[in-house]
Protein backbone atom coordinates (compact mmCIF):
# COMPACT_ATOMS: atom_id res chain seq x y z
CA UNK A 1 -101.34 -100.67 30.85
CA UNK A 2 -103.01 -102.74 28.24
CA UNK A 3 -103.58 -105.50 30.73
CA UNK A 4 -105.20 -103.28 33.38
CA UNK A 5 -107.67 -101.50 31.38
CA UNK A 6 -108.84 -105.16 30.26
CA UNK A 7 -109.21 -105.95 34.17
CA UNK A 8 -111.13 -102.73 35.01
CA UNK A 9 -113.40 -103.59 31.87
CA UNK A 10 -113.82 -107.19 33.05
CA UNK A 11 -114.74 -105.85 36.77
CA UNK A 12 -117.08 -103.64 35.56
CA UNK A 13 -118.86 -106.08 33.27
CA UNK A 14 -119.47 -108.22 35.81
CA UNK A 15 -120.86 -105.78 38.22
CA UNK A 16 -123.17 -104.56 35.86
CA UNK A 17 -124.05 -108.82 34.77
CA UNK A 18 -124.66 -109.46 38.32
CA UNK A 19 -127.16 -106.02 38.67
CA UNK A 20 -128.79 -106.81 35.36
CA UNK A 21 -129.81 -110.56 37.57
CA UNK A 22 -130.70 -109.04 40.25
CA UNK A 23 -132.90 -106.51 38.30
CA UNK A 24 -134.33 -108.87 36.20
CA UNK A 25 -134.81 -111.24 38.84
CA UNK A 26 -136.84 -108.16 40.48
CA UNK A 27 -139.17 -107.67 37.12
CA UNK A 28 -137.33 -104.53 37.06
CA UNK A 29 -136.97 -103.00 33.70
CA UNK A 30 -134.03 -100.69 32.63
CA UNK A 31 -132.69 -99.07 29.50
CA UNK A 32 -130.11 -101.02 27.23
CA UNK A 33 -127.00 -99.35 26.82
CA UNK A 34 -123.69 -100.62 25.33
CA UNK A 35 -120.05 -100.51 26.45
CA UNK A 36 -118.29 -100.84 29.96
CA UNK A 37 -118.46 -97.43 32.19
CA UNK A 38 -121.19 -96.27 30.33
CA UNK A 39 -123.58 -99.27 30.58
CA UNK A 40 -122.71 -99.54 34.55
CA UNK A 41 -124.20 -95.51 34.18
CA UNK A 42 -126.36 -96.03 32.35
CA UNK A 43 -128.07 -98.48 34.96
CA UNK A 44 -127.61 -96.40 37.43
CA UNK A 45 -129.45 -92.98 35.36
CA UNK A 46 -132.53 -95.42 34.77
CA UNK A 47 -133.37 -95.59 38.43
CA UNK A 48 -134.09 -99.45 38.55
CA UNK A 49 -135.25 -99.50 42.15
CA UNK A 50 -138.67 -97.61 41.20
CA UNK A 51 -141.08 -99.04 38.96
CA UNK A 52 -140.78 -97.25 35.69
CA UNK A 53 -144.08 -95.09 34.74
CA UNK A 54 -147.67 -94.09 36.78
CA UNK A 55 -150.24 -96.59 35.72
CA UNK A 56 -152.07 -96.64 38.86
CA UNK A 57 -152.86 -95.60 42.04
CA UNK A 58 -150.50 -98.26 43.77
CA UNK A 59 -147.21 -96.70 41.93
CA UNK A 60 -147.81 -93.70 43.99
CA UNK A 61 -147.74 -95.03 47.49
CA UNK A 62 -143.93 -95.34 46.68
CA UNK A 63 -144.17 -91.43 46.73
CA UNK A 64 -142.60 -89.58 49.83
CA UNK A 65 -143.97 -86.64 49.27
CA UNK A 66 -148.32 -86.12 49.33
CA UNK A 67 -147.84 -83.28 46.65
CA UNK A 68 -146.26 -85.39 44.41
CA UNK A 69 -149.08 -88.16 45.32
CA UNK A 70 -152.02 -85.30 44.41
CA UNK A 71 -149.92 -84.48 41.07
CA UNK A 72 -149.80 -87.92 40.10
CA UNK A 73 -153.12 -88.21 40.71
CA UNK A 74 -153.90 -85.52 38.85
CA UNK A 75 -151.94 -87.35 36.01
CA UNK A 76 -153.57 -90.55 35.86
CA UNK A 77 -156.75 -88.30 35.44
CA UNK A 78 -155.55 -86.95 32.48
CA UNK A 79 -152.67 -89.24 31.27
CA UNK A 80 -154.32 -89.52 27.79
CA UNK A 81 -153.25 -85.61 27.35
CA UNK A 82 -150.10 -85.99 29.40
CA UNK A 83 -148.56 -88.63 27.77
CA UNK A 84 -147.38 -86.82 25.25
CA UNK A 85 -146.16 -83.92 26.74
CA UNK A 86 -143.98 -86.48 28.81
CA UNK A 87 -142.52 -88.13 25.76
CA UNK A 88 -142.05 -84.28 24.55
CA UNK A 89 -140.17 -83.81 27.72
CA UNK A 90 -137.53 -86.30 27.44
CA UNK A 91 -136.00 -84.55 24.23
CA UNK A 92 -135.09 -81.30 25.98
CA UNK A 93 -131.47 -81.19 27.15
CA UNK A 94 -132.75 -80.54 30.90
CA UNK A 95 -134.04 -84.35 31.04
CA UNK A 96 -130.95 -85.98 29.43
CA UNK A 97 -129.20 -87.04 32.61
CA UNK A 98 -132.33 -86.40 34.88
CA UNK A 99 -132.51 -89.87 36.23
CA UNK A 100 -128.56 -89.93 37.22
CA UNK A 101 -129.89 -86.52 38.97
CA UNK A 102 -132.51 -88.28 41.08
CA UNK A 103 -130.50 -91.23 41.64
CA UNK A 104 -127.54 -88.79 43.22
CA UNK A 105 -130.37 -86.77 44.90
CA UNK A 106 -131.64 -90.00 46.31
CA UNK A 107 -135.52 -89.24 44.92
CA UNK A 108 -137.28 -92.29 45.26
CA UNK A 109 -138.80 -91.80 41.51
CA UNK A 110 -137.74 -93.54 37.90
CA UNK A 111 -137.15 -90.90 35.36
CA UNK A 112 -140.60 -91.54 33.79
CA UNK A 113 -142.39 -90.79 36.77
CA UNK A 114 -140.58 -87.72 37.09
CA UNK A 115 -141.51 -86.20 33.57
CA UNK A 116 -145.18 -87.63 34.21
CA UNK A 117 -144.97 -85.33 37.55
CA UNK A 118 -143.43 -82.61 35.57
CA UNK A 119 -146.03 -82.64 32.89
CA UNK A 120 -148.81 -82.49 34.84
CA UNK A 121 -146.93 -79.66 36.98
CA UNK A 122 -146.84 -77.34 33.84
CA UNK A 123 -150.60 -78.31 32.81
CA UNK A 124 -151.64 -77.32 36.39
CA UNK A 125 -149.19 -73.96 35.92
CA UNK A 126 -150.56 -73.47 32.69
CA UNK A 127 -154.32 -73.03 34.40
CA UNK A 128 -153.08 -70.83 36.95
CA UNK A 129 -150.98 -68.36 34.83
CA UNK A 130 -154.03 -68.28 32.43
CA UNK A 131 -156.28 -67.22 35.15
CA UNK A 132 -153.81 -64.89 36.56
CA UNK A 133 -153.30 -63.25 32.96
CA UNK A 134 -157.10 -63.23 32.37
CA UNK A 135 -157.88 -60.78 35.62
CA UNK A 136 -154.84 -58.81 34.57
CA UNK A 137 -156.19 -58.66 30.58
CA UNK A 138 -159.06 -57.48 31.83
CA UNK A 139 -157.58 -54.68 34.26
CA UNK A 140 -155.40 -53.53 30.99
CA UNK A 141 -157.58 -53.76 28.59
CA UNK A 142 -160.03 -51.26 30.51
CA UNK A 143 -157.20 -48.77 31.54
CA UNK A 144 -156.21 -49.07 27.98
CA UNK A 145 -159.39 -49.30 25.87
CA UNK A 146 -157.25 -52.04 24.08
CA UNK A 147 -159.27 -55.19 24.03
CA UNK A 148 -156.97 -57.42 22.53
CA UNK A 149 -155.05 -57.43 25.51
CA UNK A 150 -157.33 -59.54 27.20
CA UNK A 151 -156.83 -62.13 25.10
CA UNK A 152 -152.99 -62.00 24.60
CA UNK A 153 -151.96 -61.59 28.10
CA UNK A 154 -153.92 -64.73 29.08
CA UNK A 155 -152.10 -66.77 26.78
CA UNK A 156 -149.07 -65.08 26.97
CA UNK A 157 -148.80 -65.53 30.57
CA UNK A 158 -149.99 -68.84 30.69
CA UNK A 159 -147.60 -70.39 28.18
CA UNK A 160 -144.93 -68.34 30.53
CA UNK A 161 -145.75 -70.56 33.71
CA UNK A 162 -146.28 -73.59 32.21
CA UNK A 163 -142.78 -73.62 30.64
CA UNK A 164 -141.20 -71.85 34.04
CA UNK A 165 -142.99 -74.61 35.99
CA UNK A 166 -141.56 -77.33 34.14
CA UNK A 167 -137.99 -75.81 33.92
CA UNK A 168 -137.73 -75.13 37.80
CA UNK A 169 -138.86 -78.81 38.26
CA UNK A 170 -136.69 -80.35 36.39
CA UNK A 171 -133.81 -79.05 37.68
CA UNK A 172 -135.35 -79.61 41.15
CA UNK A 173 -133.23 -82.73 41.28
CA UNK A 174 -129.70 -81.53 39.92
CA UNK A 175 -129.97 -78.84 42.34
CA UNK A 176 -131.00 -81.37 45.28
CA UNK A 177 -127.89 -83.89 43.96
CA UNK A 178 -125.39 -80.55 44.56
CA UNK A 179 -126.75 -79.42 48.18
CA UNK A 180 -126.65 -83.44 49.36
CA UNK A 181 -122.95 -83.19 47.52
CA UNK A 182 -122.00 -79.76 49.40
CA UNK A 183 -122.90 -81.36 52.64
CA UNK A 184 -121.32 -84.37 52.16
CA UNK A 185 -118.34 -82.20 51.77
CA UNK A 186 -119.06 -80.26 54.85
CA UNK A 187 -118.86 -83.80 57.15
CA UNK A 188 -116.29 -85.11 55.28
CA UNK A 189 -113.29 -84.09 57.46
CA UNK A 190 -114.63 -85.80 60.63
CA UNK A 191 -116.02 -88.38 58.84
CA UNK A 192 -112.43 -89.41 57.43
CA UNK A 193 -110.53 -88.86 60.28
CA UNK A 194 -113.07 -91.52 61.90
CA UNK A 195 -111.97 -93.66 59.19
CA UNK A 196 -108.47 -93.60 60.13
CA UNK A 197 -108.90 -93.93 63.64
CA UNK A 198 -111.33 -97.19 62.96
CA UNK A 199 -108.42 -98.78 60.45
CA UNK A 200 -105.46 -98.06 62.73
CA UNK A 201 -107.38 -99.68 65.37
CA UNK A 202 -107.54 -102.77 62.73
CA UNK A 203 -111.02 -103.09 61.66
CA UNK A 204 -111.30 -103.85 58.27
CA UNK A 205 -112.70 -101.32 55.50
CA UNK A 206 -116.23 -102.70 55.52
CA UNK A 207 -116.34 -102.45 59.22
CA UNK A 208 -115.23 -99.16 59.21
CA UNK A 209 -117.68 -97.94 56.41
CA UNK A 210 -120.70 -99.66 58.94
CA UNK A 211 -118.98 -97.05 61.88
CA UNK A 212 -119.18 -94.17 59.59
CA UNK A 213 -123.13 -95.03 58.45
CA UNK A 214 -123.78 -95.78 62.10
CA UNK A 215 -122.18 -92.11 63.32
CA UNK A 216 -124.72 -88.86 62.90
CA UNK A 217 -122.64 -87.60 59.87
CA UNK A 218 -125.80 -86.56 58.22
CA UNK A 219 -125.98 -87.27 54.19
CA UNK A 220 -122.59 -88.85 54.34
CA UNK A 221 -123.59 -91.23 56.28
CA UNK A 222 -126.50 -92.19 54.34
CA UNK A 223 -124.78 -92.03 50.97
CA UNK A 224 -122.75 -94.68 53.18
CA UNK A 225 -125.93 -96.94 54.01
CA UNK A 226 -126.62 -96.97 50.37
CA UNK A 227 -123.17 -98.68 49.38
CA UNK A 228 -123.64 -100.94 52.61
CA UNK A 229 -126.87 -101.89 50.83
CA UNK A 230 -124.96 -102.64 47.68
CA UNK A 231 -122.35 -104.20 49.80
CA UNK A 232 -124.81 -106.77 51.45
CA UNK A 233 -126.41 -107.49 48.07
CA UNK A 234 -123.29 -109.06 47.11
CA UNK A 235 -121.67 -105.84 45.77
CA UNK A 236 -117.79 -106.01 46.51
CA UNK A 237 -116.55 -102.91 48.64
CA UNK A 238 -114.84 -101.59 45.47
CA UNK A 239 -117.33 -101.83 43.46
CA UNK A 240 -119.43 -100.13 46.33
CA UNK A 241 -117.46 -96.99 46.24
CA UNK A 242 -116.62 -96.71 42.50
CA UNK A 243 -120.70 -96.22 42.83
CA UNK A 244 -120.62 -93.91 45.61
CA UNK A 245 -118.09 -91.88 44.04
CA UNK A 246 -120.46 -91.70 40.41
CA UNK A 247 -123.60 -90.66 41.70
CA UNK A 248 -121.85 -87.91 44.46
CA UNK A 249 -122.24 -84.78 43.16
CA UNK A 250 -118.94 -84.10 46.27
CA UNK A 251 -115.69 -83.32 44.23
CA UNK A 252 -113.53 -84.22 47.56
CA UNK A 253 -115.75 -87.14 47.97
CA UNK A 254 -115.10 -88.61 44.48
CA UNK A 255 -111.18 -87.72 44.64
CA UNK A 256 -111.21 -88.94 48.78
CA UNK A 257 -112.27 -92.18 47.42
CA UNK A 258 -110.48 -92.22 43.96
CA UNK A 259 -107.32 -92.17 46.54
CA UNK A 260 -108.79 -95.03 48.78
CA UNK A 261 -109.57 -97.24 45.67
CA UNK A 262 -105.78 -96.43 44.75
CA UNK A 263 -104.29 -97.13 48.08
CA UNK A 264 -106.37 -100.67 47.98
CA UNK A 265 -104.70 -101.77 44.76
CA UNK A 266 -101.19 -100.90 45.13
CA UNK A 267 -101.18 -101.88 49.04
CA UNK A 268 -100.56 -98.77 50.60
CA UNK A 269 -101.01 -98.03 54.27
CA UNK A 270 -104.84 -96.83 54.38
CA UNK A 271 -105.29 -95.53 57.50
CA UNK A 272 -102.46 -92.94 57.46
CA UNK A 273 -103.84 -91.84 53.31
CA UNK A 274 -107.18 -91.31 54.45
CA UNK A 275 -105.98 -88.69 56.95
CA UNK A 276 -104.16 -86.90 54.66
CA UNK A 277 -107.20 -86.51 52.33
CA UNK A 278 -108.82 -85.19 55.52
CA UNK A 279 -106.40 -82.80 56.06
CA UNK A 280 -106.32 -81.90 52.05
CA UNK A 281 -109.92 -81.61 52.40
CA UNK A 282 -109.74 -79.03 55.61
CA UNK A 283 -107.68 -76.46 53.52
CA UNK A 284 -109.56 -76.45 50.90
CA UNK A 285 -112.55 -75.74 53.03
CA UNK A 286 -110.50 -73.19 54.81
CA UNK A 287 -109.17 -71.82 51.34
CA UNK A 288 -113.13 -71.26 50.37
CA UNK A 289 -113.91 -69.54 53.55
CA UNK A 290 -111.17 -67.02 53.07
CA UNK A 291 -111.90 -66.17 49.48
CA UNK A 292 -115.27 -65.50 50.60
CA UNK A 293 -114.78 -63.30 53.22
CA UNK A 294 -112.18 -61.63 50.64
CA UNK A 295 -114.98 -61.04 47.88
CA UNK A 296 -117.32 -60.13 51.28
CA UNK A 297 -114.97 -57.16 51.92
CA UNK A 298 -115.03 -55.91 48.69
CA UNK A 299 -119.05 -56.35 48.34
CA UNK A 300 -119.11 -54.51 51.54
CA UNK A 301 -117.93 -51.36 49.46
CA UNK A 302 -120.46 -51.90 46.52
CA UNK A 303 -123.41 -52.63 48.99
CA UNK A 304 -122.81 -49.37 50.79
CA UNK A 305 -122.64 -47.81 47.22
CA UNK A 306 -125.50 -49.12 45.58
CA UNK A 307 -127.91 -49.74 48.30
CA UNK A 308 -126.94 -46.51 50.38
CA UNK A 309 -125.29 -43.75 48.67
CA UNK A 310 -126.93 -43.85 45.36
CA UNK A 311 -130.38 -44.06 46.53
CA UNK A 312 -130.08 -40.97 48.98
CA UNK A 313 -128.25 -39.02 46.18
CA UNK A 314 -131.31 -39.86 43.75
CA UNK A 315 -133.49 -38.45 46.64
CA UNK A 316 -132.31 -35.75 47.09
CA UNK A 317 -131.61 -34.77 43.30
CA UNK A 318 -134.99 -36.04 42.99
CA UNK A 319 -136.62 -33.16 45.31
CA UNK A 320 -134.52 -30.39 44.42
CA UNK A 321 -135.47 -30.77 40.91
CA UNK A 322 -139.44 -30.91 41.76
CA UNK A 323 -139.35 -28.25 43.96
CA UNK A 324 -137.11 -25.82 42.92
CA UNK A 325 -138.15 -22.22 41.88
CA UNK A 326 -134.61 -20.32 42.04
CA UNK A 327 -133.02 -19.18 38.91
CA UNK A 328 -130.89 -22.28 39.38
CA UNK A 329 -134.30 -24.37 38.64
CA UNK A 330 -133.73 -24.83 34.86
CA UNK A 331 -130.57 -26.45 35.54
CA UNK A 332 -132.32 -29.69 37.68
CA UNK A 333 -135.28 -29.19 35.07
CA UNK A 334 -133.01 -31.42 32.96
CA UNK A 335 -132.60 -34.26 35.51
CA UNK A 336 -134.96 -36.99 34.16
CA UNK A 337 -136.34 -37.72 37.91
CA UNK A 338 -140.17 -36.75 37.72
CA UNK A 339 -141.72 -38.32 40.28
CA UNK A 340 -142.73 -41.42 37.88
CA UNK A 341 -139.34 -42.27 37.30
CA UNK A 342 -138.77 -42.11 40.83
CA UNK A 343 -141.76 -44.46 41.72
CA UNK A 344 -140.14 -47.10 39.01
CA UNK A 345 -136.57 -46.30 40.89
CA UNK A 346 -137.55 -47.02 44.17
CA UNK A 347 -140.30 -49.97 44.07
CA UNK A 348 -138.84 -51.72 40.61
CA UNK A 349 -135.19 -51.15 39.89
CA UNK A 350 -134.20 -50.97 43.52
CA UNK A 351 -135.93 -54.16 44.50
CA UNK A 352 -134.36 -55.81 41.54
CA UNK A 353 -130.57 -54.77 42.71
CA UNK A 354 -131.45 -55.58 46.48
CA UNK A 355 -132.48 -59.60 44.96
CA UNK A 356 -129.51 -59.42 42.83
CA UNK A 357 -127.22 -58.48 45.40
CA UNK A 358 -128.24 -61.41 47.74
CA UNK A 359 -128.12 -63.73 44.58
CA UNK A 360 -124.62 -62.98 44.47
CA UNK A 361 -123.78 -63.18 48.05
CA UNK A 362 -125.69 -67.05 48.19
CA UNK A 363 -123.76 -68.16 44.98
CA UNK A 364 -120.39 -66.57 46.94
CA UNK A 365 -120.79 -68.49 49.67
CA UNK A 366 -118.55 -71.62 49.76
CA UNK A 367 -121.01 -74.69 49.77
CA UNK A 368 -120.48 -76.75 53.10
């Protein structure tokens, strides 16, 4: 056991010695970090591919995206103000593992560029919000004859987007790592069983892996270009998919290959593995689809509840207690539904529940 961990430390130092060349032979900068595993991840979080802050207009032609090109435009403008709020940025828990995020996510930004871009998002939310909350100051503060609202709703507000801004875009690439991940899953059946065929047939593993990124298996087969990059860089095909399996955010990817890696070191028979973990994979899919039309039957009962029954009962307690002049009239009298309550029902609560219901129904549904 002793002598094996040793090995696996030994293979990974050298993976992450030959990078570090590579890297350095690049004038690619990256993050020292110390010990085995979590120096090989720690490459991988700093994102050494992109260059690793905005200092001019060059670094954003790397930028797929012409919003993100404007923002960091709008940074370098300002980057005297920004650069601060950027260095502020990286101490919140939401940028600890961003650049492993936009690695995984396959966002062709460093981790500094991506707080720079956040930073100048929230100064650019902050502007909006405070003219937003200055019109609505005003309207309050005249329906009100309260004039301090006019100042404090400005402010309010605009410290409220800024911060909302920034939160939503930093977790813009966590959330992008876990769709590529569920749709990785989603292809991974066909994609294995492809595998299988290809070894049985007697290509080799890297051949194989070159049918799979050739085949229209959408994000798989891209996550699968990426390790034939690695690959052709000099990257051994283990070493390949130990980093395929890190930055997937796929559980039955990372535990598909965990079982290939396995099945390569104790000399099992590959082919015939790999279609088990296809099948494995196929009922679990088929597991999640059945659960969720389970918990669909039983929201079926709440939605008719909530979005049906209890709205037309609030109606129509609603009316007979405004209109009623029968000596049964004192009895509704004590029904809280004036017709203000009833305006805040219908347009605010009911609104709220319809959002929260399809909330539930998106985070329900299995992710494939």
């Amino acid at each position: 056991m002793k002598f094996e961990t040793m090995t696996s430390k030994e293979e990974v130092d050298q993976i992450v010695e030959t990078m570090k060349k590579k890297y350095r032979s690049e004038g690619m900068q990256f993050e020292e970090v110390s010990g085995g595993l979590k120096e090989l991840r720690g490459i991988i979080e700093e994102d050494t591919y992109a260059k690793a802050d905005i200092t001019n207009k060059d670094d954003l032609d790397s930028f797929n995206s012409k919003l993100a090109q404007q923002v960091g435009t709008f940074y370098l403008k300002l980057k005297k103000y920004l650069s601060p709020i950027k260095e502020a940025l990286k101490k919140i828990p939401l940028s600890n593992e961003i650049g492993y995020y936009l690695y995984s996510a396959n966002m062709n930004y460093s981790s500094n560029q991506y707080l720079a871009l956040t930073s100048a998002a929230g100064l650019i939310g902050l502007l909006f919000g405070f003219i937003a909350g200055l019109f609505l100051g005003i309207v309050f503060a005249t329906a009100t004859g309260n004039f301090a609202l006019a100042t404090i709703i400005p402010l309010g507000l605009a410290l409220l987007t800024s911060i909302i801004t920034m939160v939503i875009i930093l977790d813009v690439p966590r959330q992008k790592a876990v769709a590529r991940g569920n749709a990785c899953t989603a292809e991974l059946p066909f994609a294995l069983r492809h595998m299988a065929t290809e070894l049985r047939a007697g290509l080799g593993l890297y051949k194989t892996i070159q049918a799979v990124t050739a085949a229209n298996y959408g994000v798989l087969s891209e996550e699968f270009a990426r390790s034939i990059t690695e690959i052709e860089e000099g990257t051994e095909t283990s070493a390949a998919l130990k980093h395929l399996a890190l930055r997937t955010q796929s559980k039955a990817l990372k535990s598909a290959i965990n079982h290939m890696l396995r099945a390569m070191r104790v000399g099992g028979n590959l082919s015939d593995i790999i279609n088990e973990i296809a099948e494995e994979v196929s009922d679990d899919l088929k597991n999640r689809i059945n659960i969720f039309s389970q918990q669909m039957n039983f929201f079926a009962v709440i939605f008719i509840f909530v979005c049906i029954v209890m709205p037309t009962a609030i109606l129509i307690l609603g009316a007979i207690r405004n209109s009623a002049t029968s000596g049964g009239a004192e009895l509704f009298k004590t029904i809280p539904l004036t017709p203000q309550v009833m305006i805040v029902f219908y347009l605010i609560i009911m609104p709220i529940i319809f959002i929260g219901l399809n909330y539930f129904i998106y985070r329900a549904q299995p992710k494939m």
